[in-house]
Protein backbone atom coordinates (compact mmCIF):
# COMPACT_ATOMS: atom_id res chain seq x y z
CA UNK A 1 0.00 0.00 0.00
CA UNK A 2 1.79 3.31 -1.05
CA UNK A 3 0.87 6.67 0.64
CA UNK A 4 1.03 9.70 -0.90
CA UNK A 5 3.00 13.22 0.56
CA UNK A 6 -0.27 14.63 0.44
CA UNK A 7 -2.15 12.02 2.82
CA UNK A 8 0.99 11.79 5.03
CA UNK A 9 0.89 15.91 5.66
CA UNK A 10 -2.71 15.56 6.11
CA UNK A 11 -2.25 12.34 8.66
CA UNK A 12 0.23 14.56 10.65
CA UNK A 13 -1.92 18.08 10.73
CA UNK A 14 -4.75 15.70 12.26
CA UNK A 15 -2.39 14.14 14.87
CA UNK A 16 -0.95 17.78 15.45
CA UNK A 17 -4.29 18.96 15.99
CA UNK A 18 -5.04 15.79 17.87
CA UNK A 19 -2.29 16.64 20.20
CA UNK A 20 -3.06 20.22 20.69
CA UNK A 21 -6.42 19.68 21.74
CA UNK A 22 -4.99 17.19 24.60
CA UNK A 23 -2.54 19.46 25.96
CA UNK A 24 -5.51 22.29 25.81
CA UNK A 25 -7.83 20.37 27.82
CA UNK A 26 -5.05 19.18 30.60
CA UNK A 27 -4.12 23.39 30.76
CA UNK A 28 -8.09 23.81 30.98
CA UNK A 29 -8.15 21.33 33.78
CA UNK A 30 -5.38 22.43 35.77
CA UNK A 31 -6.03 26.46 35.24
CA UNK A 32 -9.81 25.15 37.23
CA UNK A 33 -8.31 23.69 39.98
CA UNK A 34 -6.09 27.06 40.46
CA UNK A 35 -8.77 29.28 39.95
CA UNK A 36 -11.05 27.32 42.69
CA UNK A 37 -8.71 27.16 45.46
CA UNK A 38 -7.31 30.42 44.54
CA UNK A 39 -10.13 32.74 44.96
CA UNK A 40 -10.42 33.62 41.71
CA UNK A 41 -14.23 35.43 41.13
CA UNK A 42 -16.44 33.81 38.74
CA UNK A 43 -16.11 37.15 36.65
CA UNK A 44 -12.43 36.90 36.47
CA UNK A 45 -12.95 33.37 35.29
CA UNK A 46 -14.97 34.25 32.58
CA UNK A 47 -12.74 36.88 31.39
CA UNK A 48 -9.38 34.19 31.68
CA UNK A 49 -11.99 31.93 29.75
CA UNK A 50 -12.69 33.53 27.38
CA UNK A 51 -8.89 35.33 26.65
CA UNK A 52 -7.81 31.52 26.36
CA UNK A 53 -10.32 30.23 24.13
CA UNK A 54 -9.86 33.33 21.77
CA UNK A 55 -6.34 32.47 22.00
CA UNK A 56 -6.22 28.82 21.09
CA UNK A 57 -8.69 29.84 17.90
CA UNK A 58 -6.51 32.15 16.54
CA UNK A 59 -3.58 30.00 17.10
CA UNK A 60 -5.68 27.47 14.54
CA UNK A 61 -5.90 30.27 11.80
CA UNK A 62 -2.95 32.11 12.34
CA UNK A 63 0.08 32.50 14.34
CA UNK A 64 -0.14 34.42 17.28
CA UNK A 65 3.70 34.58 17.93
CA UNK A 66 4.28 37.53 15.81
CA UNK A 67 3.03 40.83 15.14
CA UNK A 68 0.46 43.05 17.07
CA UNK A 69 -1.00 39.79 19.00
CA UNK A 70 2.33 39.26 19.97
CA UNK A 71 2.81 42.85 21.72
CA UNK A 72 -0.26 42.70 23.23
CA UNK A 73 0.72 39.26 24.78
CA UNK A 74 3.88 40.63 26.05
CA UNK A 75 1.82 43.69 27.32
CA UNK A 76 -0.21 41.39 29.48
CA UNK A 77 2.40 39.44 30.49
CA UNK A 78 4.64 42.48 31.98
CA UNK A 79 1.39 43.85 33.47
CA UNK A 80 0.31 40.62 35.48
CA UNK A 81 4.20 39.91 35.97
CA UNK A 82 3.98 43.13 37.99
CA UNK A 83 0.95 42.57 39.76
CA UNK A 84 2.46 39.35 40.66
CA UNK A 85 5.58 40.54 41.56
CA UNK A 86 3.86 43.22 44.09
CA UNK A 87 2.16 40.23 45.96
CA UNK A 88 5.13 38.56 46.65
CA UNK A 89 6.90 41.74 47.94
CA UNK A 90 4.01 42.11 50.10
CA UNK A 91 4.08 38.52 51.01
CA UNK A 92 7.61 38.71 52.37
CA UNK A 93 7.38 41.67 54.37
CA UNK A 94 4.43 39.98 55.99
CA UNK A 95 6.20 37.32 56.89
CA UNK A 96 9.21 39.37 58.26
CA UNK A 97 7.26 41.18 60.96
């Protein structure tokens, strides 16, 4: 039985996208257990919801590691990185007293 390049790209987009879906739903998973034990509001929830399933859809038509969805990203990411960071500095002077 000979298979063609055609059906062999086609047989590895499905198992990529096979994959992706997997490792999606484990994130999904695990990102609910955080946000129920760490008192994460259900309207916070939503809006992490719904920023990761627009995400992984646009990731399916496009790449997302380049261009303006890619500053935006790395907006995000410095903002929460400094919310995050302020916790933990307030964290460790709690614990110091």
């Amino acid at each position: 039985m000979k298979i063609s390049k055609q059906r062999i790209k086609e047989i590895i987009r499905e198992e990529f996208e096979k994959a992706k879906a997997t490792d999606t739903k484990v994130a999904s998973r695990e990102l609910g257990k955080q946000q129920a034990t760490g008192g994460v509001t259900d309207n916070e929830r939503g809006i992490i919801k719904k920023l990761q399933n627009q995400l992984v859809a646009a990731a399916k038509l496009d790449a997302i590691n380049k261009g303006p969805v890619l500053r935006f990203a790395q907006k995000l990411s410095d903002e929460l990185t400094k919310i995050i960071s302020k916790s933990k500095e307030s964290e460790e002077e709690k614990t110091e007293i």
